[in-house]
N, C-alpha and C. Protein backbone atom coordinates (compact mmCIF):
# COMPACT_ATOMS: atom_id res chain seq x y z
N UNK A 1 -48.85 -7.47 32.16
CA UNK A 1 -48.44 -6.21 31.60
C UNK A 1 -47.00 -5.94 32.03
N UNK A 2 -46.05 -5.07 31.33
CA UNK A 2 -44.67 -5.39 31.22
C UNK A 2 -44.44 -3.63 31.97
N UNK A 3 -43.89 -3.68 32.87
CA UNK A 3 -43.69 -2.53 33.69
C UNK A 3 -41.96 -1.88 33.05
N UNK A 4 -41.88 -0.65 33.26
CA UNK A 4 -41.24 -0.10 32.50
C UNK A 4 -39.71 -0.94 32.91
N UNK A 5 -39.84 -1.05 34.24
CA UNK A 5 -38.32 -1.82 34.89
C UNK A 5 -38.13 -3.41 34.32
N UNK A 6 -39.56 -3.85 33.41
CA UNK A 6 -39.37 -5.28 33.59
C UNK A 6 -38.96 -5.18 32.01
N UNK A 7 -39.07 -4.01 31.53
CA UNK A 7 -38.84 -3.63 30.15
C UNK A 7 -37.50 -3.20 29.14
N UNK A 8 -37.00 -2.68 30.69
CA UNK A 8 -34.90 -2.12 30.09
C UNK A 8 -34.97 -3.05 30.53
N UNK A 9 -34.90 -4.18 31.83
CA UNK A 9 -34.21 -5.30 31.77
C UNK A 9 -33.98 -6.30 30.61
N UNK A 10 -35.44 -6.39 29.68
CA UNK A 10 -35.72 -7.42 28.50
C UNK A 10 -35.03 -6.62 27.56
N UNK A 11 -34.61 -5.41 27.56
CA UNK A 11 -34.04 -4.56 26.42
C UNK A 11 -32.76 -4.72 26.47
N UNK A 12 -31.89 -4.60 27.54
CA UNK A 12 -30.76 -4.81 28.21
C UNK A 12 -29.83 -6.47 27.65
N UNK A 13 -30.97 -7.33 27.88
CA UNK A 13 -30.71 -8.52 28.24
C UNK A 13 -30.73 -8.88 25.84
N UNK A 14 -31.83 -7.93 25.54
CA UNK A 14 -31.74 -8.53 24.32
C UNK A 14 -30.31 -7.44 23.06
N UNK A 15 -29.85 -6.37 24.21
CA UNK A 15 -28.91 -5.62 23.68
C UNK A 15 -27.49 -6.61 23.96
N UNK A 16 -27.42 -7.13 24.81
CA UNK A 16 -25.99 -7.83 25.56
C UNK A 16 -26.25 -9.33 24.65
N UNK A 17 -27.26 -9.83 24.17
CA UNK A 17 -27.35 -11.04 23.24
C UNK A 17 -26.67 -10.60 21.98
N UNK A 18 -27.21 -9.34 21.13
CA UNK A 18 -27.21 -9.21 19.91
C UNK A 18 -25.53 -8.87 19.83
N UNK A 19 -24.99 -7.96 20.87
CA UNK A 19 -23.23 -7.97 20.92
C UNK A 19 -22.82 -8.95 20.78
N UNK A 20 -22.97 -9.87 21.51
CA UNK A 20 -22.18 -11.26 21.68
C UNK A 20 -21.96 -11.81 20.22
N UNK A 21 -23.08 -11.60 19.69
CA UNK A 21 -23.47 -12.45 18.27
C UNK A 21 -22.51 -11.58 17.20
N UNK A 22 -22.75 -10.38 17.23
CA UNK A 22 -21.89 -9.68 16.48
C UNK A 22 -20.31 -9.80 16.74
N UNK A 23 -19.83 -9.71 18.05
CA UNK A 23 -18.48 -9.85 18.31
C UNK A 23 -17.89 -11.21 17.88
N UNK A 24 -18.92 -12.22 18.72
CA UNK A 24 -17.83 -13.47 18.74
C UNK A 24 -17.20 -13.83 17.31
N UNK A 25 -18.06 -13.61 16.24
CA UNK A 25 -17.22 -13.70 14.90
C UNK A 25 -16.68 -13.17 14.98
N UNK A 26 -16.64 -12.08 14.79
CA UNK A 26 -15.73 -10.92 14.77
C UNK A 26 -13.65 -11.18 15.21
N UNK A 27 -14.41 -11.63 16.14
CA UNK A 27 -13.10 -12.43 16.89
C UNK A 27 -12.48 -13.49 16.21
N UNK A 28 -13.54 -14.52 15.88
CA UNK A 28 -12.82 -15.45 15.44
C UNK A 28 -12.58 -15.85 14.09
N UNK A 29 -12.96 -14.43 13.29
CA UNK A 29 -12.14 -14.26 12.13
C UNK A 29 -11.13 -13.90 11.68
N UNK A 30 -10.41 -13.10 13.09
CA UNK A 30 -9.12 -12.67 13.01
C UNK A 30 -7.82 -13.37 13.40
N UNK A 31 -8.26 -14.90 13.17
CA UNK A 31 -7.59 -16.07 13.38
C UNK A 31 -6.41 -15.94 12.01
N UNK A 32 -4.95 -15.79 12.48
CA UNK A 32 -4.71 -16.14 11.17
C UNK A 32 -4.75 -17.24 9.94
N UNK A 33 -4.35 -17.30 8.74
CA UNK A 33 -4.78 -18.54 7.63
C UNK A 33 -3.81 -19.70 8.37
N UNK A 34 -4.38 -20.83 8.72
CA UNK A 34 -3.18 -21.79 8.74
C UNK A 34 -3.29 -22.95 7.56
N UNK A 35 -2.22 -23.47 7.29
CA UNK A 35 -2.04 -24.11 6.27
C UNK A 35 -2.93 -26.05 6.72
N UNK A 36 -3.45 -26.26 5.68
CA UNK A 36 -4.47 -27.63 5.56
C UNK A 36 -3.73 -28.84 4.85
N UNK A 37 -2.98 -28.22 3.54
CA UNK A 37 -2.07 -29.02 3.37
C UNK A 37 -1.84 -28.97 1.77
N UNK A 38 -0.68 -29.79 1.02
CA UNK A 38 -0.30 -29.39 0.42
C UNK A 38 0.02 -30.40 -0.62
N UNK A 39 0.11 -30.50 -2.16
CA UNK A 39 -0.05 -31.67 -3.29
C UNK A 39 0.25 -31.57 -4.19
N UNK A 40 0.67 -31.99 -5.51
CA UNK A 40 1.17 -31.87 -6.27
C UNK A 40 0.09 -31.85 -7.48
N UNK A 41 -0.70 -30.58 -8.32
CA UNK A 41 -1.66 -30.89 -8.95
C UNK A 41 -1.24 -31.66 -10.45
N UNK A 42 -2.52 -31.44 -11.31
CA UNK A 42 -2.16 -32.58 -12.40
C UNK A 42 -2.04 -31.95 -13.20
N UNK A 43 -1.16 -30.46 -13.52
CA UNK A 43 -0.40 -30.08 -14.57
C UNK A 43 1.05 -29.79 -13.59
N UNK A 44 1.30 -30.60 -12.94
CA UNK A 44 2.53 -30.30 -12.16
C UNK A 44 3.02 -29.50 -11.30
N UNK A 45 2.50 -28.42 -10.73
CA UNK A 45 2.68 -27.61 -10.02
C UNK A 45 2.47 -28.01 -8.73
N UNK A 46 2.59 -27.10 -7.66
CA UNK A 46 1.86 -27.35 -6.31
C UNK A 46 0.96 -26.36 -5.78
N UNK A 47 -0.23 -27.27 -5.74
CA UNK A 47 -1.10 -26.86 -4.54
C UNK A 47 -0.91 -26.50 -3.54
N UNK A 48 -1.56 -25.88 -2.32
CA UNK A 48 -1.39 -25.49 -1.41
C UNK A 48 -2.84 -25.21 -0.79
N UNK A 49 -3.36 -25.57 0.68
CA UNK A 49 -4.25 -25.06 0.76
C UNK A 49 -4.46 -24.91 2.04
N UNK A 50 -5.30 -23.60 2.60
CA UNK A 50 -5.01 -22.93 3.57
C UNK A 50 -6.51 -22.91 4.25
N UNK A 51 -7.11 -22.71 5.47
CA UNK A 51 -8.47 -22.51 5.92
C UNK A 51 -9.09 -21.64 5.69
N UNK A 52 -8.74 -20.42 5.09
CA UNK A 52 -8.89 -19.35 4.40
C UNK A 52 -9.01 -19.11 3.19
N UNK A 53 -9.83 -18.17 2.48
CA UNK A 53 -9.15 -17.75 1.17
C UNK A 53 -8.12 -16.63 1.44
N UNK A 54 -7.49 -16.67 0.52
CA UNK A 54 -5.98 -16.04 0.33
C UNK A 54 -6.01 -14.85 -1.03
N UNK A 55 -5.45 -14.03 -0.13
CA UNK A 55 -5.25 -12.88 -1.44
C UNK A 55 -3.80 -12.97 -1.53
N UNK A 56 -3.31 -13.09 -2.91
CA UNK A 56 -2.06 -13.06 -3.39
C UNK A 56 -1.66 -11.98 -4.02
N UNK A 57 -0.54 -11.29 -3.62
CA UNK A 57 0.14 -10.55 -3.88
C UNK A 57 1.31 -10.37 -4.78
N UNK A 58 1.69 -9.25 -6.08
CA UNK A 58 2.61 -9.76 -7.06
C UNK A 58 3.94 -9.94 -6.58
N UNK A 59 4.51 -10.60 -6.45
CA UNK A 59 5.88 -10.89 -6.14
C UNK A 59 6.14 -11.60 -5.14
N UNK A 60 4.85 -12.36 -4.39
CA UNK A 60 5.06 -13.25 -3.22
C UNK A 60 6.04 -14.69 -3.28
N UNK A 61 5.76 -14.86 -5.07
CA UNK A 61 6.90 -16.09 -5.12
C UNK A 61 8.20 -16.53 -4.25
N UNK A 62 9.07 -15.17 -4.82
CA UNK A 62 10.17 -15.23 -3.71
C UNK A 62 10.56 -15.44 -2.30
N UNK A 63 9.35 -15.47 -1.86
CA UNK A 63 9.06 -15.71 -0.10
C UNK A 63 9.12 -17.49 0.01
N UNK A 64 9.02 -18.74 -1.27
CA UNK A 64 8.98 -19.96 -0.96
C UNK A 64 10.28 -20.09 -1.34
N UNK A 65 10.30 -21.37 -0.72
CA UNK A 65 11.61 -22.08 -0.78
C UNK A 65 11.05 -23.48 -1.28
N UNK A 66 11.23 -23.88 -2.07
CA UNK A 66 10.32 -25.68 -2.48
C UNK A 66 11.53 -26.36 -2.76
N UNK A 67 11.76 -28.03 -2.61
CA UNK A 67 12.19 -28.96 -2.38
C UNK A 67 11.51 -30.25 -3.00
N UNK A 68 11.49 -31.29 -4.15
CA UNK A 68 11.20 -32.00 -4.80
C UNK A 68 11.75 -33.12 -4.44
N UNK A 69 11.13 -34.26 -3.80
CA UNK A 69 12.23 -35.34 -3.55
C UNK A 69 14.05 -34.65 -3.30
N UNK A 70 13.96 -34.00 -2.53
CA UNK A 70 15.08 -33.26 -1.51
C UNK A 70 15.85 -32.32 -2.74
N UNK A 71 15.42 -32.30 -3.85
CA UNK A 71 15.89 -31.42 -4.81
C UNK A 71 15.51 -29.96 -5.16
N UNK A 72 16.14 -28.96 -5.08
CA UNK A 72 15.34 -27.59 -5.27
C UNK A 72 14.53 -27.23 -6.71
N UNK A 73 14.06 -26.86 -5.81
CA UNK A 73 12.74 -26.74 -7.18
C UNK A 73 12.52 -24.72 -7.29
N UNK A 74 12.39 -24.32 -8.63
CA UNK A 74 12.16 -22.73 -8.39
C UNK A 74 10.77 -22.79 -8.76
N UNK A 75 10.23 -21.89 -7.79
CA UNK A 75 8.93 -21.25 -8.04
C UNK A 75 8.88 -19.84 -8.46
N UNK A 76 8.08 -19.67 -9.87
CA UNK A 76 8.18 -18.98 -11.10
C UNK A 76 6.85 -17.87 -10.29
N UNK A 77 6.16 -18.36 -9.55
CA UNK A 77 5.11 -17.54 -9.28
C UNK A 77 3.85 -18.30 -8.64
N UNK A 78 2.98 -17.00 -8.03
CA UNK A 78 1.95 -18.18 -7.10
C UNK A 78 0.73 -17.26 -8.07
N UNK A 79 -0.49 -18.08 -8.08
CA UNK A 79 -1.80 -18.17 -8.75
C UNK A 79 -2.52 -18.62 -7.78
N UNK A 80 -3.75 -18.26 -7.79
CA UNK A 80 -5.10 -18.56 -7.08
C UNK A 80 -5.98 -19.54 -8.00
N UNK A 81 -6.61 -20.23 -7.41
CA UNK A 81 -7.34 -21.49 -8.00
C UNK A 81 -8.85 -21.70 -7.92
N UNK A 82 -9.32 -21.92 -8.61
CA UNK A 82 -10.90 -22.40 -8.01
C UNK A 82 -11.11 -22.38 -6.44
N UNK A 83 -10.79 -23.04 -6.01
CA UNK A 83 -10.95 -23.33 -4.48
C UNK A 83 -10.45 -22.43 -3.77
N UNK A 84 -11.91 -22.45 -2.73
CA UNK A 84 -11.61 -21.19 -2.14
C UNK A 84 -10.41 -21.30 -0.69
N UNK A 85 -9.48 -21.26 -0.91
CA UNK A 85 -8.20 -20.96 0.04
C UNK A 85 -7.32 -22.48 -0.35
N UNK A 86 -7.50 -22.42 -1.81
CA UNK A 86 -6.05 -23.02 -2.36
C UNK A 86 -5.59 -21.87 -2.93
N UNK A 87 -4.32 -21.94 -2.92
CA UNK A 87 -3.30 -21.73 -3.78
C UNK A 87 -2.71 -22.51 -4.89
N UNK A 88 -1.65 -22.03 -5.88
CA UNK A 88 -0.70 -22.83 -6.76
C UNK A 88 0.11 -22.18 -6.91
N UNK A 89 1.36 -23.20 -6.48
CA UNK A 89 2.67 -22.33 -6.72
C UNK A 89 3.04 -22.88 -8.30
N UNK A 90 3.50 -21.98 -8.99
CA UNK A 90 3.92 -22.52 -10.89
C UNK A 90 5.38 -22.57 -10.80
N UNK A 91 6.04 -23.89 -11.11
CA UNK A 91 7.45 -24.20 -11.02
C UNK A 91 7.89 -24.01 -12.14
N UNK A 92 9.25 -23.82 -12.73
CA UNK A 92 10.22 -23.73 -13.93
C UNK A 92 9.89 -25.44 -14.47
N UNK A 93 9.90 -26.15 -13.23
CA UNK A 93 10.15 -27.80 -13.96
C UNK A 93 9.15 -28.13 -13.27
N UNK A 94 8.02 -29.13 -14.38
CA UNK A 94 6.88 -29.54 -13.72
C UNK A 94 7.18 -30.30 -12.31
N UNK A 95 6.49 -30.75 -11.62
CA UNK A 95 6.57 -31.74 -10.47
C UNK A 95 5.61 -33.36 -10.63
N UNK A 96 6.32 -34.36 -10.36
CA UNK A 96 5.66 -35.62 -11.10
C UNK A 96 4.98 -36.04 -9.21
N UNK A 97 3.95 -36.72 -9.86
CA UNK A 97 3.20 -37.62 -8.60
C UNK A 97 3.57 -37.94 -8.15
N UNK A 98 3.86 -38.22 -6.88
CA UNK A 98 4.83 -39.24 -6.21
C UNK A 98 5.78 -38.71 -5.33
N UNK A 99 6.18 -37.20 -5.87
CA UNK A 99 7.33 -37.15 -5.18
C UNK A 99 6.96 -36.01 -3.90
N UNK A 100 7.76 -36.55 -3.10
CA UNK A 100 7.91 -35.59 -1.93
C UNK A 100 8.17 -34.23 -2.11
N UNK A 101 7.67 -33.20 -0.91
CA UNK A 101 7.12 -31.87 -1.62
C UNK A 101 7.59 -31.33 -0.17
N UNK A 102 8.63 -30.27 -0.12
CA UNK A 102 9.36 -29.60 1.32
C UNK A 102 9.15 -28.45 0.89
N UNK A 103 8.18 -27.46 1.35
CA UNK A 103 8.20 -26.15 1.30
C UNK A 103 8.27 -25.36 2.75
N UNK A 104 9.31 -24.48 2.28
CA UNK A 104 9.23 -23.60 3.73
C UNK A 104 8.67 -21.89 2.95
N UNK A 105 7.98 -21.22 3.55
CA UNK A 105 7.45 -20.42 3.30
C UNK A 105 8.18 -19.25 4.33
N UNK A 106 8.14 -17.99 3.91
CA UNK A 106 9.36 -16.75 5.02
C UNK A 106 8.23 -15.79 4.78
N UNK A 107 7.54 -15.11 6.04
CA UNK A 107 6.27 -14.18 6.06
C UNK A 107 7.51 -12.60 5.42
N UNK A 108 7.49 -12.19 4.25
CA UNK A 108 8.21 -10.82 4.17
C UNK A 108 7.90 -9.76 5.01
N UNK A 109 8.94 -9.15 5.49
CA UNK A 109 8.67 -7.86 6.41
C UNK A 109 7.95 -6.66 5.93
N UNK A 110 7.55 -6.63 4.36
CA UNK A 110 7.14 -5.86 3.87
C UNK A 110 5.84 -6.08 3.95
N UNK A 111 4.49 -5.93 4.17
CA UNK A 111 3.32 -6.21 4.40
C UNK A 111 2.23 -6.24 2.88
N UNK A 112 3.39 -5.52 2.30
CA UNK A 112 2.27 -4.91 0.70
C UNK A 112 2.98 -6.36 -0.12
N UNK A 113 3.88 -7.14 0.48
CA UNK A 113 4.29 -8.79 -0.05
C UNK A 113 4.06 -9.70 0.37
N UNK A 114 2.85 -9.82 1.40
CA UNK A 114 2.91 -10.94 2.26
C UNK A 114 1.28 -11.39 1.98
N UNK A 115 1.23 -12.91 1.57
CA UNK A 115 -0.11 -13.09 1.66
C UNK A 115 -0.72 -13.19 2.56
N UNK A 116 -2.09 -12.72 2.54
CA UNK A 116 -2.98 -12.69 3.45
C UNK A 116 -4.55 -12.61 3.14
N UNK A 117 -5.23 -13.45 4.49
CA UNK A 117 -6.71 -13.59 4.15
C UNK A 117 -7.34 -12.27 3.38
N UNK A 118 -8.72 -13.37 3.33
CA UNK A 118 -9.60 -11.94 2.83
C UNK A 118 -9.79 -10.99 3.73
N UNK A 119 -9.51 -11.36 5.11
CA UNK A 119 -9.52 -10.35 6.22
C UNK A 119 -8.62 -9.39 6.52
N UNK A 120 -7.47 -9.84 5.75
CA UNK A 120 -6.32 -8.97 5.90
C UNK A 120 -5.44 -9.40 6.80
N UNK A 121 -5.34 -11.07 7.40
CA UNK A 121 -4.58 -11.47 8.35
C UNK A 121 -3.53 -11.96 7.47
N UNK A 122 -1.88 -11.47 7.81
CA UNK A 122 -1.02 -12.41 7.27
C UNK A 122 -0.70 -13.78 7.90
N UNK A 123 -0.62 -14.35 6.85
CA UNK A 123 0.02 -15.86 6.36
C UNK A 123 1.33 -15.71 7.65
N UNK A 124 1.58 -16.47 8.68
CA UNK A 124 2.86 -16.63 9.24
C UNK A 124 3.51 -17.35 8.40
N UNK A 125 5.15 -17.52 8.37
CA UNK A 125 6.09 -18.31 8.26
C UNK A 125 5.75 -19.84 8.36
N UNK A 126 5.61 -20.86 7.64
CA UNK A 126 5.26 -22.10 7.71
C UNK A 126 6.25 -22.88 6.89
N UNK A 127 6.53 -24.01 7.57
CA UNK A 127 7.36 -25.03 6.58
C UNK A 127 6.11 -26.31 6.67
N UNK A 128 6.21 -27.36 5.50
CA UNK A 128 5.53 -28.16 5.14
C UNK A 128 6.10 -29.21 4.80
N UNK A 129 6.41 -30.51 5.16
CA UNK A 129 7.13 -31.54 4.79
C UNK A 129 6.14 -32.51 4.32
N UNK A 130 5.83 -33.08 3.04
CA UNK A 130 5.04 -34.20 2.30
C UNK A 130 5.17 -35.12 3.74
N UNK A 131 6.94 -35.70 3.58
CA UNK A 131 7.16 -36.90 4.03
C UNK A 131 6.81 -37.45 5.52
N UNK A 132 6.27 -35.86 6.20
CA UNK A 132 6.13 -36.17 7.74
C UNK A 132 4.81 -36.31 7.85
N UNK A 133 4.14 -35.78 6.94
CA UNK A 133 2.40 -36.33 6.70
C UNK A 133 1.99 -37.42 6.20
N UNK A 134 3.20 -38.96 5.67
CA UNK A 134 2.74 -39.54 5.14
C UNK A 134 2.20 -40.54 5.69
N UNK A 135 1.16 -41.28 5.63
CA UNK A 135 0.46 -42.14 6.36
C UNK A 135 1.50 -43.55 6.25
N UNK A 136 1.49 -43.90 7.82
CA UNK A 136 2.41 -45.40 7.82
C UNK A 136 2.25 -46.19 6.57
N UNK A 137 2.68 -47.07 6.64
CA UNK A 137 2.76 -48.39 5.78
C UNK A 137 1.91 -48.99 6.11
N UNK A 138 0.73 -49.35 4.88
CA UNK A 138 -0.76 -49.90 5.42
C UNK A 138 -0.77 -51.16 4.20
N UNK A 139 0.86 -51.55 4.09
CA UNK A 139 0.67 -52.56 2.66
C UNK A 139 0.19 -53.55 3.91
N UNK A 140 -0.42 -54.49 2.72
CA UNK A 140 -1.40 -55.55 3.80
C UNK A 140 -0.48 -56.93 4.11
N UNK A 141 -0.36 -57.84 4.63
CA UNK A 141 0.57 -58.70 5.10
C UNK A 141 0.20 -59.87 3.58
N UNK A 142 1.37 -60.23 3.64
CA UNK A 142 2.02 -61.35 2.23
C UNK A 142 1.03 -62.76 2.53
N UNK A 143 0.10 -63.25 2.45
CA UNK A 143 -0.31 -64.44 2.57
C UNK A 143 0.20 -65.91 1.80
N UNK A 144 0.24 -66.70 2.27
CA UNK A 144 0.80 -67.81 1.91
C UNK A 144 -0.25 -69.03 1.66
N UNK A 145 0.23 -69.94 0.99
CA UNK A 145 -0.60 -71.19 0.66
C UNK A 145 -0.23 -72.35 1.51
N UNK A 146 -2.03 -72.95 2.02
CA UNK A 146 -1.65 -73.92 3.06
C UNK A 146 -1.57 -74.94 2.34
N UNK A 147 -0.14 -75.88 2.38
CA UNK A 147 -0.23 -76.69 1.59
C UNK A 147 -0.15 -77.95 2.16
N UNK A 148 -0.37 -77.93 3.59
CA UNK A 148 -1.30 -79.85 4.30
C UNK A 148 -2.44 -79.33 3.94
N UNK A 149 -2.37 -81.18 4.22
CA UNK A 149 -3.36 -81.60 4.00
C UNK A 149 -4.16 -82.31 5.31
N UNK A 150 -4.76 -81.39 6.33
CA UNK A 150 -5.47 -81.58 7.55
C UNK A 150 -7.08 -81.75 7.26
N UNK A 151 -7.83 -82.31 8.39
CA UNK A 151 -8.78 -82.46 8.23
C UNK A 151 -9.78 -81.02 8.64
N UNK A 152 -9.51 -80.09 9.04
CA UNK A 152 -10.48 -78.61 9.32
C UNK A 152 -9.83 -77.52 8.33
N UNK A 153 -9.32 -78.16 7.57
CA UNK A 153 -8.55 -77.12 6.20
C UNK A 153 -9.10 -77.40 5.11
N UNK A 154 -7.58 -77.35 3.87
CA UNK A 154 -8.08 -78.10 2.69
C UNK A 154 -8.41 -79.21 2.17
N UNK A 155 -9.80 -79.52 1.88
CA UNK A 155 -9.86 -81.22 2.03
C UNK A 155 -9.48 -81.75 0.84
């Protein structure tokens, strides 16, 4: 039988569980969005995609700076996509496969221009370089033809 002292303790102990559970998200939703990475989709534009979903704001365009194979590129405006915490930035001139993609992004001081999660965390200042993400050189080595004629080779 559960005595009244053995009773706030189990009450206590199941009040200090149920906080924890409630807070620790709590907390670690107020992580801001960081950026996952970034591509060139297949009507030309660029992707962007963040750990978050992203609420976009009208006039956030002006906050990128984009770079096309080291060439400036204008971004006409940003759009939200299927996926939840991509973005798309829409360029004046499509962007072709292949090419290297330099965006620096500037968080505006104005807060009613700055994207941010569904939580309401802004987007910091981020730059993004294609070329520093690109995976080494994994071409495979040139093979050649053995052309003796040894006896543990070609017979």
């Amino acid at each position: 039988m559960l005595t009244v002292k053995k009773h706030n303790r189990i009450a206590l102990f199941l009040a200090i569980i149920f906080m924890i559970m409630v807070l620790v998200p709590a907390v670690q939703a107020e992580q801001p969005p960081v950026l996952v990475g970034a591509e060139i989709s297949n009507k030309g534009d660029v992707s962007i995609t963040f750990d978050q979903a992203i609420v976009i704001p009208e006039g956030v365009h002006d906050q990128f700076t984009l770079n096309l194979d080291g060439s400036p590129a204008t971004v006409t405006g940003v759009e939200k996509t299927n996926t939840v915490g991509k973005i798309k930035l829409v360029l004046d001139a499509k962007a072709k496969s292949g090419q290297t993609i330099f965006i620096d992004y500037v968080k505006s001081d104005d807060p009613a221009l700055q994207l941010v999660s569904d939580g309401g965390i802004a987007v910091e200042s981020f730059t993004y370089d294609s070329a520093a993400d690109a995976p080494e050189d994994l071409t495979p080595p040139a093979l050649t033809a053995d052309s003796q004629d040894n006896q543990a080779g070609n017979p």
